[in-house]
PDB file of N, CA and C in Angstrom:
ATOM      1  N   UNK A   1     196.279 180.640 100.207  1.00  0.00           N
ATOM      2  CA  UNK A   1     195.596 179.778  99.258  1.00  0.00           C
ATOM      3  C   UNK A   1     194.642 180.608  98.406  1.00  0.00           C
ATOM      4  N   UNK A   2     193.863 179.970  97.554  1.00  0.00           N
ATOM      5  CA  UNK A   2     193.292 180.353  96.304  1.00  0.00           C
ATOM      6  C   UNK A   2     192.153 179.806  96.192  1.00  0.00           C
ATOM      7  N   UNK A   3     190.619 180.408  95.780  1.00  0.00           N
ATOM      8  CA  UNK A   3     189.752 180.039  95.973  1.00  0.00           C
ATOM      9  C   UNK A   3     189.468 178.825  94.674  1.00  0.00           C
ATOM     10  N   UNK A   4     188.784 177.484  95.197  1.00  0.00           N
ATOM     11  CA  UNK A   4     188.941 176.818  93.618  1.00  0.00           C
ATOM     12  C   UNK A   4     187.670 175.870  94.191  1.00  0.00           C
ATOM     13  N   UNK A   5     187.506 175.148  92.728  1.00  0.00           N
ATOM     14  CA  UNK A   5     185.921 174.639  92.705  1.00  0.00           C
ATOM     15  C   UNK A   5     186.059 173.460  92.298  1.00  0.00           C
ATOM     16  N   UNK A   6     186.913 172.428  93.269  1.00  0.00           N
ATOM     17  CA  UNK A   6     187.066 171.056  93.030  1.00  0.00           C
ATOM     18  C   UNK A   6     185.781 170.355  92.564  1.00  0.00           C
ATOM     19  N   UNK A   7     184.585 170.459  93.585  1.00  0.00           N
ATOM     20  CA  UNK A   7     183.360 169.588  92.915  1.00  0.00           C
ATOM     21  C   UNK A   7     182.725 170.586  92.652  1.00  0.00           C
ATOM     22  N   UNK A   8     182.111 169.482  91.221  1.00  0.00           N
ATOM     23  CA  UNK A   8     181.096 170.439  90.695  1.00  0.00           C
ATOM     24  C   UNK A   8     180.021 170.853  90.496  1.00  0.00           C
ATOM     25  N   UNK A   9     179.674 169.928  91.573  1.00  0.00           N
ATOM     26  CA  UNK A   9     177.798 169.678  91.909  1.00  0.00           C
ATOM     27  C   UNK A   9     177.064 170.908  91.921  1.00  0.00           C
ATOM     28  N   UNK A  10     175.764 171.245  92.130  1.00  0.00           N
ATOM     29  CA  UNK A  10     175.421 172.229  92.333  1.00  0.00           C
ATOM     30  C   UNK A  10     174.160 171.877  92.417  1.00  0.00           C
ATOM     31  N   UNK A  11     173.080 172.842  93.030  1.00  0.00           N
ATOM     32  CA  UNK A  11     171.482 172.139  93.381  1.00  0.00           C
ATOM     33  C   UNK A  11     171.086 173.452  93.377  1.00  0.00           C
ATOM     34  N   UNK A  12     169.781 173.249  92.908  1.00  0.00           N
ATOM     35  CA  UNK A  12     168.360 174.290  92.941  1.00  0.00           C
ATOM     36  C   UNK A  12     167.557 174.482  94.659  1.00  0.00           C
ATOM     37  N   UNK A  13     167.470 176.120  94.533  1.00  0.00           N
ATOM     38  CA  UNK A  13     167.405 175.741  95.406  1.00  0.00           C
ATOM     39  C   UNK A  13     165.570 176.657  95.141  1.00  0.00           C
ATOM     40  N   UNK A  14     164.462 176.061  95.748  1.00  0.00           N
ATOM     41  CA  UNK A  14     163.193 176.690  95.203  1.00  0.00           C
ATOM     42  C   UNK A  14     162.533 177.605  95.527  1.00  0.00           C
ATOM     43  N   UNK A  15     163.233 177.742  97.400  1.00  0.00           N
ATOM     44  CA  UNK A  15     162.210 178.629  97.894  1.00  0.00           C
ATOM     45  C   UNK A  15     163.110 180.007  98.055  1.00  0.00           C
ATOM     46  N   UNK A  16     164.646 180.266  97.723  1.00  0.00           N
ATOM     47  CA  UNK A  16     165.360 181.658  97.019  1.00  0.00           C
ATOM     48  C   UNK A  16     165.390 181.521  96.011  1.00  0.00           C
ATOM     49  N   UNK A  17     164.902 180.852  94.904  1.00  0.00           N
ATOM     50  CA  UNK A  17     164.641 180.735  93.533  1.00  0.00           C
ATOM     51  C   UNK A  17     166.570 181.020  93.068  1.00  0.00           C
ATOM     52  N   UNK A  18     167.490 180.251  93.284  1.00  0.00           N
ATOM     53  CA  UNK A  18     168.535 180.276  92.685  1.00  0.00           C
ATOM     54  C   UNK A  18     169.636 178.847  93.019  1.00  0.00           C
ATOM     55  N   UNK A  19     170.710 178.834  92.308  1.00  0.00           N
ATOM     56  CA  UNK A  19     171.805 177.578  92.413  1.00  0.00           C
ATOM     57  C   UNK A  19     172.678 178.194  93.413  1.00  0.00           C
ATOM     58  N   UNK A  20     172.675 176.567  93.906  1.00  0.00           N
ATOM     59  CA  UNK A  20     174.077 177.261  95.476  1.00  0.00           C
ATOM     60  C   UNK A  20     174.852 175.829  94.902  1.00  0.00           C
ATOM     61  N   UNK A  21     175.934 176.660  95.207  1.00  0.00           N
ATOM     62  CA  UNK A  21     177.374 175.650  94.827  1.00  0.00           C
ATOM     63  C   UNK A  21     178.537 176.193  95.624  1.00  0.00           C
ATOM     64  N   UNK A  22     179.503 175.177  95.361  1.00  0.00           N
ATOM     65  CA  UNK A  22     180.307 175.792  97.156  1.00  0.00           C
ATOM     66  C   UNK A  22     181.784 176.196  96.038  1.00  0.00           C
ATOM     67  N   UNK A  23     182.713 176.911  96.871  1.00  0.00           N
ATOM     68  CA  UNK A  23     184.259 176.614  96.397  1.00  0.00           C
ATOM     69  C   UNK A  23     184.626 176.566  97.820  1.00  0.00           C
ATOM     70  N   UNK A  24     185.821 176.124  97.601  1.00  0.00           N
ATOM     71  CA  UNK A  24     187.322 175.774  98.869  1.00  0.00           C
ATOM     72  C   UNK A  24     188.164 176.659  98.618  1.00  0.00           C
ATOM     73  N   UNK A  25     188.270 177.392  99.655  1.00  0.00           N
ATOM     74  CA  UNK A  25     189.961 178.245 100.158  1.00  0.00           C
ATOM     75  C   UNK A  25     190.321 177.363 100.933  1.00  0.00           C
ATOM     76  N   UNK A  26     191.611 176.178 100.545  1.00  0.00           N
ATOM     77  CA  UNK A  26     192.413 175.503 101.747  1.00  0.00           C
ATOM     78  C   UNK A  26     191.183 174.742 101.974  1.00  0.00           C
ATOM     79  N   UNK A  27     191.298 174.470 103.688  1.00  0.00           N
ATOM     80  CA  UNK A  27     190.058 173.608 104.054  1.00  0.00           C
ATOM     81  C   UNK A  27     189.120 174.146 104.298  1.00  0.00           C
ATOM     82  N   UNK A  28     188.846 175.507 104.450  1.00  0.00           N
ATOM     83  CA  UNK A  28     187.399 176.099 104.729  1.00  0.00           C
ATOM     84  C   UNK A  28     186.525 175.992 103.007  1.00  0.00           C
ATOM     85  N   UNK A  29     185.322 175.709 103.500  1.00  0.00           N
ATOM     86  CA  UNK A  29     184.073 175.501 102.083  1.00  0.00           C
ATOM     87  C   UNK A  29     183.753 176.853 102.121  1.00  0.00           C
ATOM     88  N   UNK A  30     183.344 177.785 101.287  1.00  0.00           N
ATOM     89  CA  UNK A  30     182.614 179.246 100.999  1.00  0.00           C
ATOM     90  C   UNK A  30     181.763 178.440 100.152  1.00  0.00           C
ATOM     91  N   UNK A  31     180.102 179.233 100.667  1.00  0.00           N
ATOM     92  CA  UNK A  31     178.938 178.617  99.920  1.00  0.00           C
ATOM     93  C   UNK A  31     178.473 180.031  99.052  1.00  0.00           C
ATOM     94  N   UNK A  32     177.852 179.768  97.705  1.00  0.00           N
ATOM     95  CA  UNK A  32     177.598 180.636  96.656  1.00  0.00           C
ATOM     96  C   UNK A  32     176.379 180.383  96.651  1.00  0.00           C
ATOM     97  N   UNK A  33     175.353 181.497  96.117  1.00  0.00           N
ATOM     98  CA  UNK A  33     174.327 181.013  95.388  1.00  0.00           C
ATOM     99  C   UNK A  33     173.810 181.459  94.422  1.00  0.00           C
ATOM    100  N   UNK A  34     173.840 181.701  92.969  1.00  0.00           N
ATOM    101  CA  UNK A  34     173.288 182.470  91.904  1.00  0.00           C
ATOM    102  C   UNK A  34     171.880 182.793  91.619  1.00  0.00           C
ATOM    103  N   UNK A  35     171.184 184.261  91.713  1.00  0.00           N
ATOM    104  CA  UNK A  35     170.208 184.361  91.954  1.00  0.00           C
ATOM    105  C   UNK A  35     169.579 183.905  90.572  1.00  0.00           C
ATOM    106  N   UNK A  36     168.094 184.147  90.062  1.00  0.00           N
ATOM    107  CA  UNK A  36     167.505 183.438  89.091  1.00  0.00           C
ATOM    108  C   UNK A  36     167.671 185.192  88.343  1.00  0.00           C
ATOM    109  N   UNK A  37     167.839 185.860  88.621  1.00  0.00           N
ATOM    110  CA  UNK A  37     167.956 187.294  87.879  1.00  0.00           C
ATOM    111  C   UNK A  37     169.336 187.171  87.351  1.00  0.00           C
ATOM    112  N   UNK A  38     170.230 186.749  87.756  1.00  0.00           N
ATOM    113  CA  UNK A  38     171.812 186.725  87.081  1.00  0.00           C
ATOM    114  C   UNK A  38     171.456 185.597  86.008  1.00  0.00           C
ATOM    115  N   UNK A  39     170.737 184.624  85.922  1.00  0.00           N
ATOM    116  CA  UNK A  39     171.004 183.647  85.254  1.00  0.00           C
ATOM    117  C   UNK A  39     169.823 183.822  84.430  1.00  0.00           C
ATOM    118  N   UNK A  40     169.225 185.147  84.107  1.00  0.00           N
ATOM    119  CA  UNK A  40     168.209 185.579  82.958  1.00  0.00           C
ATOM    120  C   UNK A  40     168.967 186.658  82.536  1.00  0.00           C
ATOM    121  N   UNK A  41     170.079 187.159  82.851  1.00  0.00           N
ATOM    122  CA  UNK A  41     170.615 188.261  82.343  1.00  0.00           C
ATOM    123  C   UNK A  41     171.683 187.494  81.638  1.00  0.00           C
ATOM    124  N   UNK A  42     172.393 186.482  82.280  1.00  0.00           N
ATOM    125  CA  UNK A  42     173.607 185.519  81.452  1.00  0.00           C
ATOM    126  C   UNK A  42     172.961 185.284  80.262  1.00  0.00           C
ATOM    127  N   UNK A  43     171.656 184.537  80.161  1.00  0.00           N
ATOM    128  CA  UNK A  43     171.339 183.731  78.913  1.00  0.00           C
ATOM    129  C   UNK A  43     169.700 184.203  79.002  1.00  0.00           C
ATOM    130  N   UNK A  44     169.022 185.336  78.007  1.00  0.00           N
ATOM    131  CA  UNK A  44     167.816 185.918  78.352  1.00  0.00           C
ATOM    132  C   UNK A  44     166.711 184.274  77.849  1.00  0.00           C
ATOM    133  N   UNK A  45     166.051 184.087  78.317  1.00  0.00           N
ATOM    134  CA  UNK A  45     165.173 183.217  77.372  1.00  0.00           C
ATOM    135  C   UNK A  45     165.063 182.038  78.118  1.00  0.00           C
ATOM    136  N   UNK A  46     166.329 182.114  79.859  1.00  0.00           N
ATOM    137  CA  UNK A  46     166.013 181.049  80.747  1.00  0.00           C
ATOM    138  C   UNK A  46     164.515 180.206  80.783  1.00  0.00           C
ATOM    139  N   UNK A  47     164.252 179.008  81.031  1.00  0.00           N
ATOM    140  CA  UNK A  47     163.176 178.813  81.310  1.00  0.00           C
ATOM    141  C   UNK A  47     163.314 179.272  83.013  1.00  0.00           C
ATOM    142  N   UNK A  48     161.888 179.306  83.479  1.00  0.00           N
ATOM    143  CA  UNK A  48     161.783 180.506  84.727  1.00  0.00           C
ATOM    144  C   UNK A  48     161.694 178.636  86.054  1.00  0.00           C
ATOM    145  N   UNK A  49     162.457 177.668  85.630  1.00  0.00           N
ATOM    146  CA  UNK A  49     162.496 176.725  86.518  1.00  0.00           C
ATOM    147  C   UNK A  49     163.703 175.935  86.850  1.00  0.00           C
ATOM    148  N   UNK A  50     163.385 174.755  87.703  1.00  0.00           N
ATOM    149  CA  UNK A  50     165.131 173.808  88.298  1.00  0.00           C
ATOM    150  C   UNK A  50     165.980 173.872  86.768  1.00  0.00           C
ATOM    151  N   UNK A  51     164.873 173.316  85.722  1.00  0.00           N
ATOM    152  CA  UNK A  51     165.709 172.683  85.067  1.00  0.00           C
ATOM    153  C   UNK A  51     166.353 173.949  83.924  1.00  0.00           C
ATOM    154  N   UNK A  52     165.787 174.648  84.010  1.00  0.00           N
ATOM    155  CA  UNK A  52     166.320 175.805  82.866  1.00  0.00           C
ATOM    156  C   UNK A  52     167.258 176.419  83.757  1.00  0.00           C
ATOM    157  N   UNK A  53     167.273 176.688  85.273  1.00  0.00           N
ATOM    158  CA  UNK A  53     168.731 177.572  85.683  1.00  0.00           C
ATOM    159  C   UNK A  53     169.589 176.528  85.641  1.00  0.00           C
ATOM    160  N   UNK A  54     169.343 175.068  86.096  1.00  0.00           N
ATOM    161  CA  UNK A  54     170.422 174.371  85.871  1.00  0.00           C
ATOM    162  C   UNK A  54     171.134 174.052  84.788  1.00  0.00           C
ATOM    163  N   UNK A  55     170.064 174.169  83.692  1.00  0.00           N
ATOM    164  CA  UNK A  55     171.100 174.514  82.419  1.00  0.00           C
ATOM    165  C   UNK A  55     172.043 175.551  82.144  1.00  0.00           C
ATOM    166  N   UNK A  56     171.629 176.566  82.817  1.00  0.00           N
ATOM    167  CA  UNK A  56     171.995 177.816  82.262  1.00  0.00           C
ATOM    168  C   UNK A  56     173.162 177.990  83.422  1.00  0.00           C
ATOM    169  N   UNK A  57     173.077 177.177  84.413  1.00  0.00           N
ATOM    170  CA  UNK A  57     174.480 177.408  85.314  1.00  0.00           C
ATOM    171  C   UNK A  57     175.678 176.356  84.276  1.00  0.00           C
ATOM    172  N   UNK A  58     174.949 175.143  84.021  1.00  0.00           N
ATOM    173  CA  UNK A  58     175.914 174.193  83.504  1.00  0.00           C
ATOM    174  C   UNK A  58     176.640 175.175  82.163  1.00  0.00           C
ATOM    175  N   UNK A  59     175.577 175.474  81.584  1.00  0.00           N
ATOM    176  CA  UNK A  59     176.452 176.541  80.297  1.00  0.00           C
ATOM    177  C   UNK A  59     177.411 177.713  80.629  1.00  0.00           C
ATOM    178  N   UNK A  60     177.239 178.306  81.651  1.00  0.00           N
ATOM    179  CA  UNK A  60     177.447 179.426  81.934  1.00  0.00           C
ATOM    180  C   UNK A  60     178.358 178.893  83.634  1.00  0.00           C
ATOM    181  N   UNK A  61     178.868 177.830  83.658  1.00  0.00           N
ATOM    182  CA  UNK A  61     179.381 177.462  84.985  1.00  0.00           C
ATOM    183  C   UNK A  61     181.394 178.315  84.998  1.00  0.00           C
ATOM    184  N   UNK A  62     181.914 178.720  83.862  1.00  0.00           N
ATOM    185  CA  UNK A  62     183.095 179.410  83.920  1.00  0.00           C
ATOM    186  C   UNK A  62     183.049 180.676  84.310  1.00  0.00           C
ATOM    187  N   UNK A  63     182.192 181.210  83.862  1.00  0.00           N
ATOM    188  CA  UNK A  63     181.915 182.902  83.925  1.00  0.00           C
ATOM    189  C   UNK A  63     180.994 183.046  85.391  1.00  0.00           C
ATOM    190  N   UNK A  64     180.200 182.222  85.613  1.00  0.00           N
ATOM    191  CA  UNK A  64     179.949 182.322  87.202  1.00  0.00           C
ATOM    192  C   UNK A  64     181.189 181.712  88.328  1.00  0.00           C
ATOM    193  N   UNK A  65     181.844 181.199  88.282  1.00  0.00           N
ATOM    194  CA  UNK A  65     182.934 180.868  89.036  1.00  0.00           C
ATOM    195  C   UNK A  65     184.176 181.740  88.858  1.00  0.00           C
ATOM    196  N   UNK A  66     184.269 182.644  87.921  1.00  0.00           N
ATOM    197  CA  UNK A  66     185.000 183.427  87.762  1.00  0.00           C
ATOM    198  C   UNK A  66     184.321 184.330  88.736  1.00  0.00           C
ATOM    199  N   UNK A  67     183.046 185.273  88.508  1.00  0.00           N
ATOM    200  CA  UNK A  67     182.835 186.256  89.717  1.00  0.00           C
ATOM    201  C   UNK A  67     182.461 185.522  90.551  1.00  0.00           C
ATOM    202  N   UNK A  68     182.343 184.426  91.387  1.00  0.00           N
ATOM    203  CA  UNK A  68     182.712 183.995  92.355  1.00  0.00           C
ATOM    204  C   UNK A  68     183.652 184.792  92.649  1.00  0.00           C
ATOM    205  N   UNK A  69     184.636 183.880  92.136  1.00  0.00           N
ATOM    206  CA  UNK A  69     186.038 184.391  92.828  1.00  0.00           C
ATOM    207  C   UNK A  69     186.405 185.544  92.701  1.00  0.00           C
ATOM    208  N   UNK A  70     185.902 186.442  92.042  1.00  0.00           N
ATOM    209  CA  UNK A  70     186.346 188.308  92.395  1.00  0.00           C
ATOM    210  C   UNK A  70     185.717 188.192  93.349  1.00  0.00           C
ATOM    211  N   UNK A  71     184.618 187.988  93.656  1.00  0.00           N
ATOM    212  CA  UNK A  71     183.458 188.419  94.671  1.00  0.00           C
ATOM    213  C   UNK A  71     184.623 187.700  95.934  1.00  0.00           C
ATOM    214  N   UNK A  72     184.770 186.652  95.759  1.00  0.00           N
ATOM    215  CA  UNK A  72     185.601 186.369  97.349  1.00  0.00           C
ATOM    216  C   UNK A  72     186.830 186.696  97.354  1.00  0.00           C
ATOM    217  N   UNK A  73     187.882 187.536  96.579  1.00  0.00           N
ATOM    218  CA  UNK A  73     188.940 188.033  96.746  1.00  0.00           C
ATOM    219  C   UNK A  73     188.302 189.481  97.113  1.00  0.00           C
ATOM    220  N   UNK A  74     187.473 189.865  97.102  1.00  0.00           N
ATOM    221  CA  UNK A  74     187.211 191.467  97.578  1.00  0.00           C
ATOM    222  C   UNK A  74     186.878 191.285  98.958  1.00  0.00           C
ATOM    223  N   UNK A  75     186.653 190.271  99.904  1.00  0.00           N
ATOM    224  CA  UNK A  75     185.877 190.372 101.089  1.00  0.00           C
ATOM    225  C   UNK A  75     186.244 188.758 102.065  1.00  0.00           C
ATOM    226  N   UNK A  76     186.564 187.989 101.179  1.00  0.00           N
ATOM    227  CA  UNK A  76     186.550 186.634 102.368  1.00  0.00           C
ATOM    228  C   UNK A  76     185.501 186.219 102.754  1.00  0.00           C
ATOM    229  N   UNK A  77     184.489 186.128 102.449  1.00  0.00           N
ATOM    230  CA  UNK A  77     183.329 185.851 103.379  1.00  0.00           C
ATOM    231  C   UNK A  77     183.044 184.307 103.340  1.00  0.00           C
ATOM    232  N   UNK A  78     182.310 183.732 104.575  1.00  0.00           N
ATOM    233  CA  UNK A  78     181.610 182.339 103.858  1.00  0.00           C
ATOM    234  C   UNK A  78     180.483 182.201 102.962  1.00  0.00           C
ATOM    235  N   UNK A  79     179.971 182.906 103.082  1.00  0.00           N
ATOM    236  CA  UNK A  79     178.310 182.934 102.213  1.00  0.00           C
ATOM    237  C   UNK A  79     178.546 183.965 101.589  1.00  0.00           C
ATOM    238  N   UNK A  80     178.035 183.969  99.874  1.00  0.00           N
ATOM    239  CA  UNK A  80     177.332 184.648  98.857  1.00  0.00           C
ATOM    240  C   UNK A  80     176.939 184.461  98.173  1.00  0.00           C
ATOM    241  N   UNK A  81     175.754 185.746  98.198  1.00  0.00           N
ATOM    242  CA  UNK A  81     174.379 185.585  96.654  1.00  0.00           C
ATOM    243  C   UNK A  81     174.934 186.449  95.518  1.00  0.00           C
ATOM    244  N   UNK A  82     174.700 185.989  94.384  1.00  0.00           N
ATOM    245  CA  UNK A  82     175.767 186.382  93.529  1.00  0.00           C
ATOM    246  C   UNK A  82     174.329 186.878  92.657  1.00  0.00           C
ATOM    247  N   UNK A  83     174.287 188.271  92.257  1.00  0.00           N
ATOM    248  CA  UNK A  83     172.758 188.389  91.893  1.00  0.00           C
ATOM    249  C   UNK A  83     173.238 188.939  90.026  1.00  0.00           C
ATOM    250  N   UNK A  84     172.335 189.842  89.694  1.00  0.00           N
ATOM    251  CA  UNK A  84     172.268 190.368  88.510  1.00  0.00           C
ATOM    252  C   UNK A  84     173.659 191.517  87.812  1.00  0.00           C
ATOM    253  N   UNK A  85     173.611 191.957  89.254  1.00  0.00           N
ATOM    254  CA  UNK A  85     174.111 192.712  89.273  1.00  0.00           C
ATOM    255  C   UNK A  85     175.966 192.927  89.421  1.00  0.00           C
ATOM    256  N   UNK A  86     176.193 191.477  89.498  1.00  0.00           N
ATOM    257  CA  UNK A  86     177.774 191.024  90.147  1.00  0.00           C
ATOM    258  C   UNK A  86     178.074 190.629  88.639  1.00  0.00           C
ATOM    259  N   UNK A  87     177.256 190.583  87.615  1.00  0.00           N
ATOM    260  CA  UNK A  87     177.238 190.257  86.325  1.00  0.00           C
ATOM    261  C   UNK A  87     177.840 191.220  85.330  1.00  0.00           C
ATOM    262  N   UNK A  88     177.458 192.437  85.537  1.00  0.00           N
ATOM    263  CA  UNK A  88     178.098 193.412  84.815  1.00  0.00           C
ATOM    264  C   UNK A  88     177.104 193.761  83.996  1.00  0.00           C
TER     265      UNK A  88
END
């Protein structure tokens, strides 16, 4: 199977200052979380809170689910922080 991102919810999270959102391989969930440094390097000018990364995930929700999924075709894992640096 193939990693994919049926729902598209996603939540702030305050005290790692970043968005966690899940994808599905098959029936296992893999949980993500985008740090607040990837999502000032995506779009510089973030506001530095819930509602400005959640914008900036909603804008920027293809190109983070894309390295998602490199990030979990290199390794399998259940959990990852997807930081500045997974950005390019």
């Amino acid at each position: 199977m193939s990693l994919t991102f049926p729902n598209r919810s996603r939540s702030y999270d305050e005290a790692g200052k970043r968005i966690r959102f899940v994808g599905h391989d098959g029936m296992f969930q893999i949980s993500f979380s985008v740090a607040a440094d990837a999502m000032a390097k995506m779009r510089p000018g973030t506001a530095a809170d819930e509602a400005g990364y959640l914008q900036t995930f909603d804008t920027e929700s293809s190109a983070i689910r894309e390295v998602a999924t490199k990030a979990y075709d290199r390794t399998h894992k259940s959990m990852y922080v997807l930081t500045a640096a997974d950005f390019g």
